[in-house]
PDB file of N, CA and C in Angstrom:
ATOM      1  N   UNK A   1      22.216 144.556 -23.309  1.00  0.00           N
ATOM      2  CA  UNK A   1      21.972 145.682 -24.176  1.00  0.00           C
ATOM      3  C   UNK A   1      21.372 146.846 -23.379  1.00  0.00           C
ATOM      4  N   UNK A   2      20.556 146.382 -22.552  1.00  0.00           N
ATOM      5  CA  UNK A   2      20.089 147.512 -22.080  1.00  0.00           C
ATOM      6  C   UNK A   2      20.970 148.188 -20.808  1.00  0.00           C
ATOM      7  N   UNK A   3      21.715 147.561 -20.107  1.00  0.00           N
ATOM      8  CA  UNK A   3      22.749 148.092 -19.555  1.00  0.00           C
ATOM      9  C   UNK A   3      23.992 148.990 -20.117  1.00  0.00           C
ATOM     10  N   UNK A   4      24.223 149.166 -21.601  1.00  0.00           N
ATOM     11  CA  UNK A   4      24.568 149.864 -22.401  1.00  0.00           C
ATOM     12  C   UNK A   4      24.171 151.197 -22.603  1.00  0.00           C
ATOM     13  N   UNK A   5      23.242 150.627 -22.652  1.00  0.00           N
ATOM     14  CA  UNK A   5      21.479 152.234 -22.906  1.00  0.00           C
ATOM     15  C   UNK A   5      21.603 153.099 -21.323  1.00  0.00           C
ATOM     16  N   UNK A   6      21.553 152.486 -20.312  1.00  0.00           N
ATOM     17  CA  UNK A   6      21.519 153.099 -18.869  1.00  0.00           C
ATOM     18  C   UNK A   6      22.409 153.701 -18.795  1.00  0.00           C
ATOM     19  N   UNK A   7      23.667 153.082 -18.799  1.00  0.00           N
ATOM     20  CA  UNK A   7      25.040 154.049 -18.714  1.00  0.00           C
ATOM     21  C   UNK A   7      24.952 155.095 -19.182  1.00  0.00           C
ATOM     22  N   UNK A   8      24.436 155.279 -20.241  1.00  0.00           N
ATOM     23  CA  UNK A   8      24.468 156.235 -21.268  1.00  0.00           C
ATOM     24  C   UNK A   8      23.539 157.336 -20.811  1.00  0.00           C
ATOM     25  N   UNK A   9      22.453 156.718 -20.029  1.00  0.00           N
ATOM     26  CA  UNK A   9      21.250 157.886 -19.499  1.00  0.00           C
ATOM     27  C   UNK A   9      19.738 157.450 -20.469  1.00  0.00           C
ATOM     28  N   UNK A  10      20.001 156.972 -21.772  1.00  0.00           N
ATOM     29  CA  UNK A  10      18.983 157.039 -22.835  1.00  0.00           C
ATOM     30  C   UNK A  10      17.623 156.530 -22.440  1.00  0.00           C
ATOM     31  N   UNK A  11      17.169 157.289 -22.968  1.00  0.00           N
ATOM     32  CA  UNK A  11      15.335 156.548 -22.931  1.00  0.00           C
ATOM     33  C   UNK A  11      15.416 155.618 -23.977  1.00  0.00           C
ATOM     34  N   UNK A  12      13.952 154.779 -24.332  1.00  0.00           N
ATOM     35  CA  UNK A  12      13.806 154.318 -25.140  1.00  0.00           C
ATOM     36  C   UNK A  12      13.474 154.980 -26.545  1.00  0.00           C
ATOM     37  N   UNK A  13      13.164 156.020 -26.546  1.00  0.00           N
ATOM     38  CA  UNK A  13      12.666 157.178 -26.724  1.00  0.00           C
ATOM     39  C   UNK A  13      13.891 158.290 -27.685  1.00  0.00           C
ATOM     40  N   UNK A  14      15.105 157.810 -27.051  1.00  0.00           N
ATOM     41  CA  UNK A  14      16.072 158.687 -26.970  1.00  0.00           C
ATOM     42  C   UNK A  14      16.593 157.930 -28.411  1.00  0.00           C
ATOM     43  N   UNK A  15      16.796 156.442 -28.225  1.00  0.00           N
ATOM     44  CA  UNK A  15      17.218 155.702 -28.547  1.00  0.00           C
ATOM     45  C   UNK A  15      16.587 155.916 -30.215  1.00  0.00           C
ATOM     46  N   UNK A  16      15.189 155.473 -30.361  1.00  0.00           N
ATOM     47  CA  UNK A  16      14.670 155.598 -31.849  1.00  0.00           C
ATOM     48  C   UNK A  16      14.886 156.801 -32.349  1.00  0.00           C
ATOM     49  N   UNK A  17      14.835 158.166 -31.555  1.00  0.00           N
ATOM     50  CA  UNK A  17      15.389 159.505 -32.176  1.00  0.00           C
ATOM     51  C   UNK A  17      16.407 159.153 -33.064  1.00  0.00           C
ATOM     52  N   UNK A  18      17.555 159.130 -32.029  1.00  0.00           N
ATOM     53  CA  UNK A  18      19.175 158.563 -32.494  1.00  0.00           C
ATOM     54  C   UNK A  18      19.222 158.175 -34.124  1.00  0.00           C
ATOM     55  N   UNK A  19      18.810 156.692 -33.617  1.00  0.00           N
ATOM     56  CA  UNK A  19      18.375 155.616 -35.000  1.00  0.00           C
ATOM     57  C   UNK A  19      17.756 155.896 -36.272  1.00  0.00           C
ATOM     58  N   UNK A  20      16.362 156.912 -35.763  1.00  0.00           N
ATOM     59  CA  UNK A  20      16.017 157.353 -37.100  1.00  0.00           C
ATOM     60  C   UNK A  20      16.488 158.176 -37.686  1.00  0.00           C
ATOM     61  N   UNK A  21      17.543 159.161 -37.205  1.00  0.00           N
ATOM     62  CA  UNK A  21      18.553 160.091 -37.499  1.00  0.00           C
ATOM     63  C   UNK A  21      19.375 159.645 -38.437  1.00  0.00           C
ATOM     64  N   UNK A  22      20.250 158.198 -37.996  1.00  0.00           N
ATOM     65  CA  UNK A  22      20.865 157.397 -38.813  1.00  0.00           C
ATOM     66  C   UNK A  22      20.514 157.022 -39.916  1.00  0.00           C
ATOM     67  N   UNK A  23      19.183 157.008 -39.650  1.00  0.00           N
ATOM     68  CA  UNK A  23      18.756 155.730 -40.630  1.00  0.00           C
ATOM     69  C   UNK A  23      18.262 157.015 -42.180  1.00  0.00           C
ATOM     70  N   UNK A  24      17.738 158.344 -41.676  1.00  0.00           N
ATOM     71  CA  UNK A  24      17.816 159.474 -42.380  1.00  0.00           C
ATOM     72  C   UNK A  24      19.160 159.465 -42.984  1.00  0.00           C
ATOM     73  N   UNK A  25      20.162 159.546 -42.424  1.00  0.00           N
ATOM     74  CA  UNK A  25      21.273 159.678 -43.109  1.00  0.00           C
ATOM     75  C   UNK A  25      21.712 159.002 -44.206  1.00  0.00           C
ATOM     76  N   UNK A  26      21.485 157.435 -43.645  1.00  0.00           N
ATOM     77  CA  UNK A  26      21.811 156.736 -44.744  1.00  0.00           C
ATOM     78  C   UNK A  26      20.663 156.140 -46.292  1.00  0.00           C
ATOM     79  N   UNK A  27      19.745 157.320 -45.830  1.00  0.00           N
ATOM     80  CA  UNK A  27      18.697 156.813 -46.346  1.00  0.00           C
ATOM     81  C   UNK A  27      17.949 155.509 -46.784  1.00  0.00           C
ATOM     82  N   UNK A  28      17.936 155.000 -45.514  1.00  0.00           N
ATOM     83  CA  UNK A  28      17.523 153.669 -45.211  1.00  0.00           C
ATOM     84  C   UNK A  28      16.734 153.405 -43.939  1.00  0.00           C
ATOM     85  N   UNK A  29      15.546 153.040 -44.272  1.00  0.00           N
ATOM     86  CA  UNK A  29      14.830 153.230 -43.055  1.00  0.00           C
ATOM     87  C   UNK A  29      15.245 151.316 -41.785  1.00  0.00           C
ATOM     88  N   UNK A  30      16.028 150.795 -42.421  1.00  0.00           N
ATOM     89  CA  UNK A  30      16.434 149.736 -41.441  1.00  0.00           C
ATOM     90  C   UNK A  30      16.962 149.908 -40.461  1.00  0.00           C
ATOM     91  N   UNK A  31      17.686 151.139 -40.463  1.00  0.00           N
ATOM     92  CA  UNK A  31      18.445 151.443 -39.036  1.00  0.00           C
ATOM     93  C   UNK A  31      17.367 151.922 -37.808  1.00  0.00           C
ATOM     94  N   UNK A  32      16.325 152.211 -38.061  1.00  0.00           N
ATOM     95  CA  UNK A  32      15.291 152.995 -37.533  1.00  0.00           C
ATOM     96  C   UNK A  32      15.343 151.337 -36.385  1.00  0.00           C
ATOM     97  N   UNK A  33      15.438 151.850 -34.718  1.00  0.00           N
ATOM     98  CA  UNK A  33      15.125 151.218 -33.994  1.00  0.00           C
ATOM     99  C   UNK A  33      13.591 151.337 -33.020  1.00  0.00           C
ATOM    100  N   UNK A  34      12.646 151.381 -33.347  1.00  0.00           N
ATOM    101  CA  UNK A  34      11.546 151.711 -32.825  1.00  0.00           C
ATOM    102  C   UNK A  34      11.643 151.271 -31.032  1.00  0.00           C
ATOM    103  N   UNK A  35      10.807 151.784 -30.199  1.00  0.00           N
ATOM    104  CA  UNK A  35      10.278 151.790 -29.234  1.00  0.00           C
ATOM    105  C   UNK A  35      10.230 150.270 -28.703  1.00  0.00           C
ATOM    106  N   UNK A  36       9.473 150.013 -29.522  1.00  0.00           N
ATOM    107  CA  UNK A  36       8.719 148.768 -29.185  1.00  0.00           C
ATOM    108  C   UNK A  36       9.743 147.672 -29.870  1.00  0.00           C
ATOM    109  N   UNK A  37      10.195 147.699 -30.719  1.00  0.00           N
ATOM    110  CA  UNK A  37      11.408 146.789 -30.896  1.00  0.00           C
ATOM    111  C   UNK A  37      12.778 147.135 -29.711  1.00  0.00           C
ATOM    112  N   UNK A  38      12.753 147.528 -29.406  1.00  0.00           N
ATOM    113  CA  UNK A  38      14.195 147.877 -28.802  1.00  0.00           C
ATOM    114  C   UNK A  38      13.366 147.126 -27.327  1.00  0.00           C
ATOM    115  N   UNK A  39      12.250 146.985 -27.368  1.00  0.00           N
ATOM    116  CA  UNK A  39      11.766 146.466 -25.624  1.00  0.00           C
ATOM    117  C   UNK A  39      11.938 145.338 -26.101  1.00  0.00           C
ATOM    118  N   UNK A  40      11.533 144.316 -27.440  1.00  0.00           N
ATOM    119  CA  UNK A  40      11.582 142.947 -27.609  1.00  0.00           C
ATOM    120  C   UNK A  40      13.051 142.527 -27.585  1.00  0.00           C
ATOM    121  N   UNK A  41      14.199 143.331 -27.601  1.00  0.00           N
ATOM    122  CA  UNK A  41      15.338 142.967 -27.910  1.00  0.00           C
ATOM    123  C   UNK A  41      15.955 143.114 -26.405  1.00  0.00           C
ATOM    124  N   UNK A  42      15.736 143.870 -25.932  1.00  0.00           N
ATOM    125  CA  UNK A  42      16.094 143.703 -24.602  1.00  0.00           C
ATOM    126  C   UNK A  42      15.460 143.293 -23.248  1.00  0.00           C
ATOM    127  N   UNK A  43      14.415 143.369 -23.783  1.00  0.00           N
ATOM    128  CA  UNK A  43      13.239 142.047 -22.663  1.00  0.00           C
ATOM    129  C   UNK A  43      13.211 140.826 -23.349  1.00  0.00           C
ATOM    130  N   UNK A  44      12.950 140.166 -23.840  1.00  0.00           N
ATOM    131  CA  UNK A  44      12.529 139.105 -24.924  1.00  0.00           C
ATOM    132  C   UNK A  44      13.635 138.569 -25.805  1.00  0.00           C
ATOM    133  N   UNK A  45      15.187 139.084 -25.539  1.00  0.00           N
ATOM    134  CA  UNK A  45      16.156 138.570 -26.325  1.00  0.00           C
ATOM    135  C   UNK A  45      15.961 138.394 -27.756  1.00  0.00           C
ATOM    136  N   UNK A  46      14.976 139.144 -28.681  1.00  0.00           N
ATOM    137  CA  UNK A  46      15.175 139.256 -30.202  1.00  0.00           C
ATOM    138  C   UNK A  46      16.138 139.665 -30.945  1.00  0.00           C
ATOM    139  N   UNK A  47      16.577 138.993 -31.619  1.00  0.00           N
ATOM    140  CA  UNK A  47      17.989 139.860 -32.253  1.00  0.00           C
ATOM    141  C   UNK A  47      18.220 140.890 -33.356  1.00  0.00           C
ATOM    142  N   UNK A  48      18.785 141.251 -33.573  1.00  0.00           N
ATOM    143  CA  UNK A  48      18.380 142.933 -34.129  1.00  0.00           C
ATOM    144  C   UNK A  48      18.907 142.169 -35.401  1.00  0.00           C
ATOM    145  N   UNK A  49      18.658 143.128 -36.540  1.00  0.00           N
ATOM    146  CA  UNK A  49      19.010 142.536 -38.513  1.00  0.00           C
ATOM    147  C   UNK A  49      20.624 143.650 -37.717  1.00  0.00           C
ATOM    148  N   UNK A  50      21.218 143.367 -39.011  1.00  0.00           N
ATOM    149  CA  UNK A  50      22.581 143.690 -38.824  1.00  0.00           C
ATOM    150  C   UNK A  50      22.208 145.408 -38.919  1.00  0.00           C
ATOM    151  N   UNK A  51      21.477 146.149 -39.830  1.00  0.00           N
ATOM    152  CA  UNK A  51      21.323 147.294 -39.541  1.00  0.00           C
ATOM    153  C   UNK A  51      21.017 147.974 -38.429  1.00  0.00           C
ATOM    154  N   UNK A  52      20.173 147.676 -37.543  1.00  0.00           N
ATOM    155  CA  UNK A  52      19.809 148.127 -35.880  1.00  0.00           C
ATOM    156  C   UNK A  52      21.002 148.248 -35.534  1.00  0.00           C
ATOM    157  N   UNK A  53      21.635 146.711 -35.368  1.00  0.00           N
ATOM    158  CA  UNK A  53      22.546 146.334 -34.542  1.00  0.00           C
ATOM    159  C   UNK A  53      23.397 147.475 -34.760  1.00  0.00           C
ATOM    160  N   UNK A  54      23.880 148.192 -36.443  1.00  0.00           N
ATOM    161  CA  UNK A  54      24.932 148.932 -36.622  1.00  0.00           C
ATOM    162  C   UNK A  54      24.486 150.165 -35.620  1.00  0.00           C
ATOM    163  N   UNK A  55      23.024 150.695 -35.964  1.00  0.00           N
ATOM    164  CA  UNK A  55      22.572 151.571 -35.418  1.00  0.00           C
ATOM    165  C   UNK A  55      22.742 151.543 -33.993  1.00  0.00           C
ATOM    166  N   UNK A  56      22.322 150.481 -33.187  1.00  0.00           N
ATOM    167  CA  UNK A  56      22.183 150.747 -31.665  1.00  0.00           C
ATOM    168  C   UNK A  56      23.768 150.979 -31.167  1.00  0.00           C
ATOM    169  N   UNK A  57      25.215 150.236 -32.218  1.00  0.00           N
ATOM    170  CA  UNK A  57      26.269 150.727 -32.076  1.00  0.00           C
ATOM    171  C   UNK A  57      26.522 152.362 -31.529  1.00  0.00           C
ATOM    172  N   UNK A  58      26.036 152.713 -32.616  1.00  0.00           N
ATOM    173  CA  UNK A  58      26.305 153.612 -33.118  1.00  0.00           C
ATOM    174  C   UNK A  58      25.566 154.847 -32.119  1.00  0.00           C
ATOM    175  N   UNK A  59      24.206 154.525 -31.828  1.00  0.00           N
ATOM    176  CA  UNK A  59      23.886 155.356 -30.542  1.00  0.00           C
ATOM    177  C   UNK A  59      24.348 154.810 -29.184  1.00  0.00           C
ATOM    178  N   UNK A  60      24.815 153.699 -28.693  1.00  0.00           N
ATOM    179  CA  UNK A  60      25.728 153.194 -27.605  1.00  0.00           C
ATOM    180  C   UNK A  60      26.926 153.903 -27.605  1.00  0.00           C
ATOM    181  N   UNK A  61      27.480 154.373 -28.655  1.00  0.00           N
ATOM    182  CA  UNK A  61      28.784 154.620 -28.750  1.00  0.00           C
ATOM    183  C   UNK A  61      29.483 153.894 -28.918  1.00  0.00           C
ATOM    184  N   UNK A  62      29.625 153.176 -28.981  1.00  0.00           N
ATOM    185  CA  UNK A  62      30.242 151.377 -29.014  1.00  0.00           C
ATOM    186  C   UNK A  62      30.323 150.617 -30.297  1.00  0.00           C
ATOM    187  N   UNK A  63      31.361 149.868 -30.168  1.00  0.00           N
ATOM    188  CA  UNK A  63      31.738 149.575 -31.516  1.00  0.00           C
ATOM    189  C   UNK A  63      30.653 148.188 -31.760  1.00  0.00           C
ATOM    190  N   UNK A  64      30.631 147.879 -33.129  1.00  0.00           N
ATOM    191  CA  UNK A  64      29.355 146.643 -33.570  1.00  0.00           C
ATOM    192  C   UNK A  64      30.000 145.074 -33.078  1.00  0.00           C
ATOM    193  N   UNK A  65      31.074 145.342 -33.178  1.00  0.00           N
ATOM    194  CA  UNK A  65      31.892 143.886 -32.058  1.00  0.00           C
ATOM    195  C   UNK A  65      31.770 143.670 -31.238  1.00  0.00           C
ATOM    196  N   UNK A  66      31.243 144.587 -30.313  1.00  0.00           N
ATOM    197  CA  UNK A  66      31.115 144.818 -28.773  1.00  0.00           C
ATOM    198  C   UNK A  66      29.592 144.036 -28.954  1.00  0.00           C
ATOM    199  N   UNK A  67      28.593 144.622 -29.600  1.00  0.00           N
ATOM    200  CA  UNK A  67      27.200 144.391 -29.077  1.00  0.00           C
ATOM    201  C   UNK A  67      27.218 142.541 -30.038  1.00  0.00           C
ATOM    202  N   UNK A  68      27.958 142.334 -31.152  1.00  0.00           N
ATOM    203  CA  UNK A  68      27.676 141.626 -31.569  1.00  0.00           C
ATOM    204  C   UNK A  68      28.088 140.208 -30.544  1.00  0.00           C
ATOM    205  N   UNK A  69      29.225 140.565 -29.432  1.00  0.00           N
ATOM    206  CA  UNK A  69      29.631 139.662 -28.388  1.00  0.00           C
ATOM    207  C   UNK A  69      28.348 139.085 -27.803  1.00  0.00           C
ATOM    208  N   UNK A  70      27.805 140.447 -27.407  1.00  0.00           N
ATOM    209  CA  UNK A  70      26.595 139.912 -26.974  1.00  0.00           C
ATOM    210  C   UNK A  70      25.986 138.649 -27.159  1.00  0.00           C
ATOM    211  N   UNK A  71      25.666 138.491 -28.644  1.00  0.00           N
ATOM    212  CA  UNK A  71      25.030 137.178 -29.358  1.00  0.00           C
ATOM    213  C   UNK A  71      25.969 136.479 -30.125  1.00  0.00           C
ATOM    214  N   UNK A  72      26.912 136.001 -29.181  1.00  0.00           N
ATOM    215  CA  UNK A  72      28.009 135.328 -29.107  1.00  0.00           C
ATOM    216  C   UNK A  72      28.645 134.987 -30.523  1.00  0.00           C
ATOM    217  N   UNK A  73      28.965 136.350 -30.763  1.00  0.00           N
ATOM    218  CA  UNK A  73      29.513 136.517 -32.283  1.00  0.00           C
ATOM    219  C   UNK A  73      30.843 137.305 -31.470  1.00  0.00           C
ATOM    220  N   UNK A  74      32.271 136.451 -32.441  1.00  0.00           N
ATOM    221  CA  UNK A  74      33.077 137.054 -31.897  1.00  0.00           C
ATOM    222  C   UNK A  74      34.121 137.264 -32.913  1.00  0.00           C
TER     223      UNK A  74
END
C-alpha cells in the first residue's frame, strides 16, 4: 500500500486531505483516512473497513480490485 502512495508522491498528510474530501462528498465520515490509521495499515498490516479501502482507491488512483488483491481478495 504504501508503495502505491510513493509513486504517487503523497504524504500521509496528502492522503487524509484526499479522503476527507471524499468522505465530504459522500457525506460520510468513513471514508476519512486519518494519519495515524493509514501508518497502522501500512506498517502494522491493519485492514481498512471497505470504505477507506474505497477511499485510498480512489486517492491511489487505482481501482478497489487492485488494493483489495492486496488482502488476497480476488
Amino acid at each position: 500500500m504504501r508503495d502505491l502512495r510513493d509513486e504517487l508522491g503523497l504524504t500521509m498528510r496528502d492522503v487524509h486531505r484526499l479522503t476527507k474530501k471524499f468522505g465530504k462528498q459522500r457525506r460520510n465520515s468513513d471514508y476519512i483516512v486519518s494519519p495515524s490509521r493509514l501508518s497502522d495499515i501500512e506498517k502494522h498490516g491493519h485492514t481498512p473497513n471497505l470504505y477507506r479501502l474505497h477511499a485510498l482507491a480512489l486517492a491511489y488512483r487505482s481501482k478497489t480490485g487492485k488494493l483489495l488483491k492486496l488482502y488476497g481478495i480476488s
